[in-house]
C-alpha atoms as a PDB file:
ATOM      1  CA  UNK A   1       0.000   0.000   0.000  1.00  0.00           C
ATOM      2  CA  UNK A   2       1.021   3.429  -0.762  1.00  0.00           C
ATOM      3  CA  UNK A   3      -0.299   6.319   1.062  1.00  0.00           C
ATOM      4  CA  UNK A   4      -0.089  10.307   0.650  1.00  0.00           C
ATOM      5  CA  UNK A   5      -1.999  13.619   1.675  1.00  0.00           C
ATOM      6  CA  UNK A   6      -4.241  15.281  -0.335  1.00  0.00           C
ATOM      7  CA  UNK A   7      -2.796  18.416  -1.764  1.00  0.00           C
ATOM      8  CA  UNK A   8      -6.161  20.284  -0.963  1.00  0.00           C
ATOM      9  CA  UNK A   9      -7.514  18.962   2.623  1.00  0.00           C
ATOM     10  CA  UNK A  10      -4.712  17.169   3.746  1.00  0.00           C
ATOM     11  CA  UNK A  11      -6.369  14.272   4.714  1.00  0.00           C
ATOM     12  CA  UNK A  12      -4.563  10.673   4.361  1.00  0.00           C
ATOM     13  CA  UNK A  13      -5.169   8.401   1.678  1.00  0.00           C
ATOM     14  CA  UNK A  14      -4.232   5.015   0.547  1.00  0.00           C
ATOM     15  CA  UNK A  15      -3.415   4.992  -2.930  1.00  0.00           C
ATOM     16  CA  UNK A  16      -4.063   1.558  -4.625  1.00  0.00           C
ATOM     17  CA  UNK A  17      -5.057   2.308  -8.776  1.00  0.00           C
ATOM     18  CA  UNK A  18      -2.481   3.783 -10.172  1.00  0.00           C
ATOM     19  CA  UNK A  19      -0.597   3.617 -13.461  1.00  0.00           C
ATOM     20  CA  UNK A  20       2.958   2.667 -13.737  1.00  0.00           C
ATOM     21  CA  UNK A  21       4.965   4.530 -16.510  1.00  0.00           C
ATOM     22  CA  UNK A  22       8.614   3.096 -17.346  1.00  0.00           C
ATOM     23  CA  UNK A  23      11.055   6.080 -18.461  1.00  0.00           C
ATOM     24  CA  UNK A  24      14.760   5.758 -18.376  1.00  0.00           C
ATOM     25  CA  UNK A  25      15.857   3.374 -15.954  1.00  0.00           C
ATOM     26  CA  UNK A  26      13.437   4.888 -13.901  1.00  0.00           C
ATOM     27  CA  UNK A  27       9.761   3.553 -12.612  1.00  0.00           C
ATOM     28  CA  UNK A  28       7.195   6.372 -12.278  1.00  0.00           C
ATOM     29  CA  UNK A  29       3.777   5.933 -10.583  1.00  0.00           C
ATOM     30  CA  UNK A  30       0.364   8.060 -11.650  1.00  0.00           C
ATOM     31  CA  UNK A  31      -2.085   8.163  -9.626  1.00  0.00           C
ATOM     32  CA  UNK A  32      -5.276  10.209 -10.813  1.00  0.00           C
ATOM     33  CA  UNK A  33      -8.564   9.908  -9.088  1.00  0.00           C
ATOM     34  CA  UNK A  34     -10.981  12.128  -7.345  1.00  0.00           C
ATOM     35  CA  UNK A  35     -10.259  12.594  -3.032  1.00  0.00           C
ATOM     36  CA  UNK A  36     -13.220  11.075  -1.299  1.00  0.00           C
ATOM     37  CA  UNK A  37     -12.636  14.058   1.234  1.00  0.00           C
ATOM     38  CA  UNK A  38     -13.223  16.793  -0.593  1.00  0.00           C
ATOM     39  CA  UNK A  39     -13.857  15.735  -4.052  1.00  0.00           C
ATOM     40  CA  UNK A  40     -10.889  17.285  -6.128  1.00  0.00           C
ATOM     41  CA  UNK A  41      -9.531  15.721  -8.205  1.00  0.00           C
ATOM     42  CA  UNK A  42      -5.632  14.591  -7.601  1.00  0.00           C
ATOM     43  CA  UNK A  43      -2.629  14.296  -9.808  1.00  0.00           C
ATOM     44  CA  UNK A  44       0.249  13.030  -8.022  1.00  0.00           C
ATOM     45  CA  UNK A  45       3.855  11.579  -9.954  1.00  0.00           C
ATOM     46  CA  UNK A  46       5.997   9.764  -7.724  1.00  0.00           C
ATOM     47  CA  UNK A  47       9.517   7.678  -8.472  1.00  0.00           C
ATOM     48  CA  UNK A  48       9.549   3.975  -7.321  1.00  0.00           C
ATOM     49  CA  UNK A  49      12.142   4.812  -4.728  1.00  0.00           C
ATOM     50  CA  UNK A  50      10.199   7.231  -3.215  1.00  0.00           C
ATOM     51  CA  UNK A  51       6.919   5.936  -1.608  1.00  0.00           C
ATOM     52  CA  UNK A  52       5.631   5.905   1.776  1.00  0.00           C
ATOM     53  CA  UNK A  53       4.515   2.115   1.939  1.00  0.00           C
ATOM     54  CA  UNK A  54       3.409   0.795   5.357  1.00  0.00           C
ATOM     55  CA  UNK A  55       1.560  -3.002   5.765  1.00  0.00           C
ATOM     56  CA  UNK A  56      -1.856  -3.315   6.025  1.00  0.00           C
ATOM     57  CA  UNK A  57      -3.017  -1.652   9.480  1.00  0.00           C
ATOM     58  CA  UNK A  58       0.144   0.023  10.640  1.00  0.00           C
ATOM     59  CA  UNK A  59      -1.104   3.526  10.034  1.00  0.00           C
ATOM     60  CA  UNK A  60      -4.200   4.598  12.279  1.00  0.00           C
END
């Protein structure tokens, strides 16, 4: 699981559809879906290397 703030309300969410895009030697993640929060609609680009992954039920 992957998890990040909403850029609008802030509040915590668990990413799980997103698109993986291969560029050079590199593995980007897209992740574009509406926040359940506050219903804007989020854009978010991060590198493989880079996520915030906890196991199921560690955050909370």
């Amino acid at each position: 699981m992957v998890f990040i703030n909403c850029s609008y309300c802030k509040e915590p969410l668990c990413v799980i559809n997103y698109k993986i895009l291969n560029s050079d030697k590199m593995v980007l993640r897209n992740y574009q879906e509406e926040c359940p929060c506050c219903h804007k609609t989020l854009d978010f680009f991060w590198r493989e290397n880079s996520d915030q992954i906890f196991d199921e039920g560690k955050l909370g």
